[in-house]
Structure formats: C-alpha cells, structure tokens
Protein backbone atom coordinates (compact mmCIF):
# COMPACT_ATOMS: atom_id res chain seq x y z
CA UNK A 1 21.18 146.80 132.54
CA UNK A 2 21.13 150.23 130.95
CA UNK A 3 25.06 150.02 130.00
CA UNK A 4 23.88 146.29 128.36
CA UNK A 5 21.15 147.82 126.67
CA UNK A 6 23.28 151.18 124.86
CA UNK A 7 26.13 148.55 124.07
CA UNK A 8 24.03 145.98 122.47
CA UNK A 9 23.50 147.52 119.00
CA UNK A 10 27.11 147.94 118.61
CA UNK A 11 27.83 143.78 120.03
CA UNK A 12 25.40 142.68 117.48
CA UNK A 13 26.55 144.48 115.04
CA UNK A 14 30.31 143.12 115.56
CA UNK A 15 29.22 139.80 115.71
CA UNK A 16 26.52 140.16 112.76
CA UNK A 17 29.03 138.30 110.05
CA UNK A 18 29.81 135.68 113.02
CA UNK A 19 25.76 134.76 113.14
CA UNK A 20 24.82 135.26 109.76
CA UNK A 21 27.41 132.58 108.88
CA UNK A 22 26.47 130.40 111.56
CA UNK A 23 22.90 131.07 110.67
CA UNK A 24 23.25 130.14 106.85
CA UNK A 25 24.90 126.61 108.27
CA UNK A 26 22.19 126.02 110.58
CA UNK A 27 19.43 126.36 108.14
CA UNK A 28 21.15 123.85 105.73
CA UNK A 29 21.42 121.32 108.22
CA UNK A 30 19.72 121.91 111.08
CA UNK A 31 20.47 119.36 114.03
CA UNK A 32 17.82 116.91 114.41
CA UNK A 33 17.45 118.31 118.50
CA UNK A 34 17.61 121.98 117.68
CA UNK A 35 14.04 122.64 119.02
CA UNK A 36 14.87 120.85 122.77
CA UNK A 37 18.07 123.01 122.25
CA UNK A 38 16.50 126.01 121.62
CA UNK A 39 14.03 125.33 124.59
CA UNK A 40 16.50 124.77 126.70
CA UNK A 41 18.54 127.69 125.97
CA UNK A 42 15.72 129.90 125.91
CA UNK A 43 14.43 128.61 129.58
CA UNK A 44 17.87 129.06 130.95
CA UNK A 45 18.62 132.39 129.79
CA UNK A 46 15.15 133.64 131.22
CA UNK A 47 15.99 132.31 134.44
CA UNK A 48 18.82 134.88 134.28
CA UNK A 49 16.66 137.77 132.51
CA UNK A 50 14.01 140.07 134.00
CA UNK A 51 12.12 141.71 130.54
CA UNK A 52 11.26 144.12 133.59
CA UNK A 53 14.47 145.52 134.29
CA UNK A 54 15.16 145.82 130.33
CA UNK A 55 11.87 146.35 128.32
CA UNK A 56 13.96 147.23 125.40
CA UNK A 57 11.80 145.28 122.63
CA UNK A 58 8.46 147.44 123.55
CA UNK A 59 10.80 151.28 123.76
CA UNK A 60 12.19 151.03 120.44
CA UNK A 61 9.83 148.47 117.82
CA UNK A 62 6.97 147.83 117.91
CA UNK A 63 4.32 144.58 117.45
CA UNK A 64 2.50 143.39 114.37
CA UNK A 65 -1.39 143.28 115.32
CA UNK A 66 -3.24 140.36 113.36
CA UNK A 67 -7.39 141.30 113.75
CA UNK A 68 -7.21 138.58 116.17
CA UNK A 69 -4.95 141.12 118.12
CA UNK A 70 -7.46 143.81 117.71
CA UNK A 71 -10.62 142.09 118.42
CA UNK A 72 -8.94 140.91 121.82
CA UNK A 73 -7.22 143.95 122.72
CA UNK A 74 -10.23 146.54 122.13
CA UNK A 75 -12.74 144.15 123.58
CA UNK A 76 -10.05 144.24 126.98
CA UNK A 77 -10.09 148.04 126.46
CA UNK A 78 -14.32 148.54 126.13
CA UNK A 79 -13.28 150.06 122.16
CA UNK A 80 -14.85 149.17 119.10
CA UNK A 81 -12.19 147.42 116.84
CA UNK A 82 -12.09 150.63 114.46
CA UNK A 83 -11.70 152.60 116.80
CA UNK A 84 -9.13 151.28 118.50
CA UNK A 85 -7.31 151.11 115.17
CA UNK A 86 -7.82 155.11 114.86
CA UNK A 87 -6.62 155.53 117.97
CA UNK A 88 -3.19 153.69 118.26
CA UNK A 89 -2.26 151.68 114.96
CA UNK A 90 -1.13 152.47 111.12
CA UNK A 91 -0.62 150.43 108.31
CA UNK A 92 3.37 149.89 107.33
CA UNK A 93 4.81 149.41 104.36
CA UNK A 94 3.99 145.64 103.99
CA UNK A 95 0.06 146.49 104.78
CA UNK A 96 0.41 145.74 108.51
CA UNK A 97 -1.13 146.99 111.73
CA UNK A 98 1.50 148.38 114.09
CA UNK A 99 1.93 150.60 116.44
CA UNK A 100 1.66 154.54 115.34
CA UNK A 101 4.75 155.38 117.82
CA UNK A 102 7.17 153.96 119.52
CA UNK A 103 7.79 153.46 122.59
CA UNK A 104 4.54 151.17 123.22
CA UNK A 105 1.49 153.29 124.56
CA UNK A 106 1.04 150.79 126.94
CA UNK A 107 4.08 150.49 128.34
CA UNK A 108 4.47 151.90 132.24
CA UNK A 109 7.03 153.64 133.28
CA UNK A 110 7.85 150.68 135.55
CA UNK A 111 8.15 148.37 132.75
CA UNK A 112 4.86 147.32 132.78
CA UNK A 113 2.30 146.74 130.42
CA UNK A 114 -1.20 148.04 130.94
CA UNK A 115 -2.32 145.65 128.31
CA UNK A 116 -0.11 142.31 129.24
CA UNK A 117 -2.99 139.49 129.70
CA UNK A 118 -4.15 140.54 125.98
CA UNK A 119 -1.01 141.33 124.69
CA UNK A 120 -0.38 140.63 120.73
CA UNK A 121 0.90 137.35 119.64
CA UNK A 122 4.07 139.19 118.60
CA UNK A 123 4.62 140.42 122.03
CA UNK A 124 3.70 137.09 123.68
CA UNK A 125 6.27 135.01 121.97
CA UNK A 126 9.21 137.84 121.53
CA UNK A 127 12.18 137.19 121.12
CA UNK A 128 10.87 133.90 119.10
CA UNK A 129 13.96 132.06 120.71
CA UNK A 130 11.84 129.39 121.51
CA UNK A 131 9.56 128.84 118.45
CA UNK A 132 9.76 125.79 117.02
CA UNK A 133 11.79 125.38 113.66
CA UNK A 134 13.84 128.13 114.77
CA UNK A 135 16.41 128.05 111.88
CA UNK A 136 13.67 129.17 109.38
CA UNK A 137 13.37 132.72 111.72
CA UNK A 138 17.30 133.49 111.35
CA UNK A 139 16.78 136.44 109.73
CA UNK A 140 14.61 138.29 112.60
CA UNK A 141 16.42 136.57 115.24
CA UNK A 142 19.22 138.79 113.86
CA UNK A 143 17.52 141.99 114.37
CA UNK A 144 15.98 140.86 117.44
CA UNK A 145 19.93 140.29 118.74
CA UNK A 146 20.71 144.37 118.53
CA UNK A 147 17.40 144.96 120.32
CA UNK A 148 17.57 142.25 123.13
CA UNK A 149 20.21 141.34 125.72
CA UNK A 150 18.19 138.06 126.11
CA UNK A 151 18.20 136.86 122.33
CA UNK A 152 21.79 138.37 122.09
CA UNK A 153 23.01 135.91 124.68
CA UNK A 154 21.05 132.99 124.04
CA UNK A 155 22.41 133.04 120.19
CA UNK A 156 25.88 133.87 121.56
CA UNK A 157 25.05 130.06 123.78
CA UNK A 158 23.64 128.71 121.04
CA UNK A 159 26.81 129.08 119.00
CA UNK A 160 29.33 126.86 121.78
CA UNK A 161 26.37 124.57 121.78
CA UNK A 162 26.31 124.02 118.30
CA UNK A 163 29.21 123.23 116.08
C-alpha cells in the first residue's frame, strides 16, 4: 500500500489531462444512470479498499468543520465549542474551520480515529465518489485522485464504464 500511496501523486498527475477531459464531457451530458453508476463503482472498489491500511486523506489534508461539526465533536470530547476551536482549528483562506496541522490530531497510529462516530461530514463522505450528482464535484474529485488510491481507481473504472 505504501508503494501505491508515494506513486499516486505522480499517476494522477499523468492522467490529470485524461480526467479533466473526460470530466468536462461528463458534466455536459451526464448519463441519465450516473448516480447507480457511481454507487456501484464506489461499493465495489471499497470491497477491495481498507481506508485502514491507507489513511492517506486524514495524513496529508485535512476536513472542513461546519458548527454542526463542532457542536458534535466538542460535545463527544466534554469541550466547550470555543474551546475546542482554540485548541485544534484555524480559519483558511476562504473563512473556514480546518484543521491547524496536518496529519489529523486524531488520527492513531494504527489508522484509527479517536474521533470516528463524530467524525465531520467531510470525513464521513470522503472521497465524495458516491454523492449524488457527482459530475458537479469534478473538480475535487480531481484532487481527491492524487490523494486516494480508492478515488484514483474508481475514476480510472469509471472511465471504461463510461464512453
């Protein structure tokens, strides 16, 4: 997994043109089944991929945090929302909460995460290969390809599958 992982930025990278193309035809017409697709391809490829063995996504970006995020996440953790906030977020450049540092704080050392039954939204529905409307996320599902073998392969399906 760890030779899949250093390899992937470069893979994604020569194949960026490939998907952006293919991207920029599937947003102007979109097949009428592209959600089952994507469902499909999504549930396969996770029969196939541990996130445990990988973890990737949460050792090199990290989440958005709505305030529904926070109120959950600091209730779980016996904080006060602020203070929570103090302690492990900053706002980015488009006025966001995220993550201070990278990798996660809550990420184990086995791959776990200390926070995973109140884990963000963000987190919960990474890589967003299975979100409905999936054409109109092209653009994040392309930087989410360099990141994760998952999304890298699943687009890579998607592709034969769609002409």
């Amino acid at each position: 997994m760890q030779d899949i992982i250093k390899n992937l930025p470069k893979f994604a990278k020569d194949k960026h043109n490939e998907n952006k193309k293919f991207f920029a035809k599937l947003k102007k017409k979109p097949p009428k089944n592209l959600d089952y697709i994507m469902q499909e391809l999504h549930d396969d490829e996770f029969q196939r991929t541990d996130c445990l063995e990988c973890a990737n996504c949460c050792k090199t970006t990290g989440p958005l945090f709505t305030d529904k995020d926070i109120e959950r996440i600091s209730k779980y953790l016996k904080q006060k929302p602020q203070q929570f906030i103090t302690q492990y977020l900053r706002i980015d450049e488009d006025n966001d909460y995220v993550l201070q540092s990278v990798p996660c704080t809550f990420l184990g050392a086995d791959h776990y995460c200390s926070i995973y039954d109140v884990r963000p939204k963000a987190c919960r529905e990474f890589p967003h290969t299975d979100r409905k409307k999936f054409q109109q996320i092209s653009n994040l599902t392309l930087k989410n390809v360099a990141m994760c073998p998952a999304a890298f392969n699943i687009v890579e399906n998607m592709k034969k599958r769609i002409k």
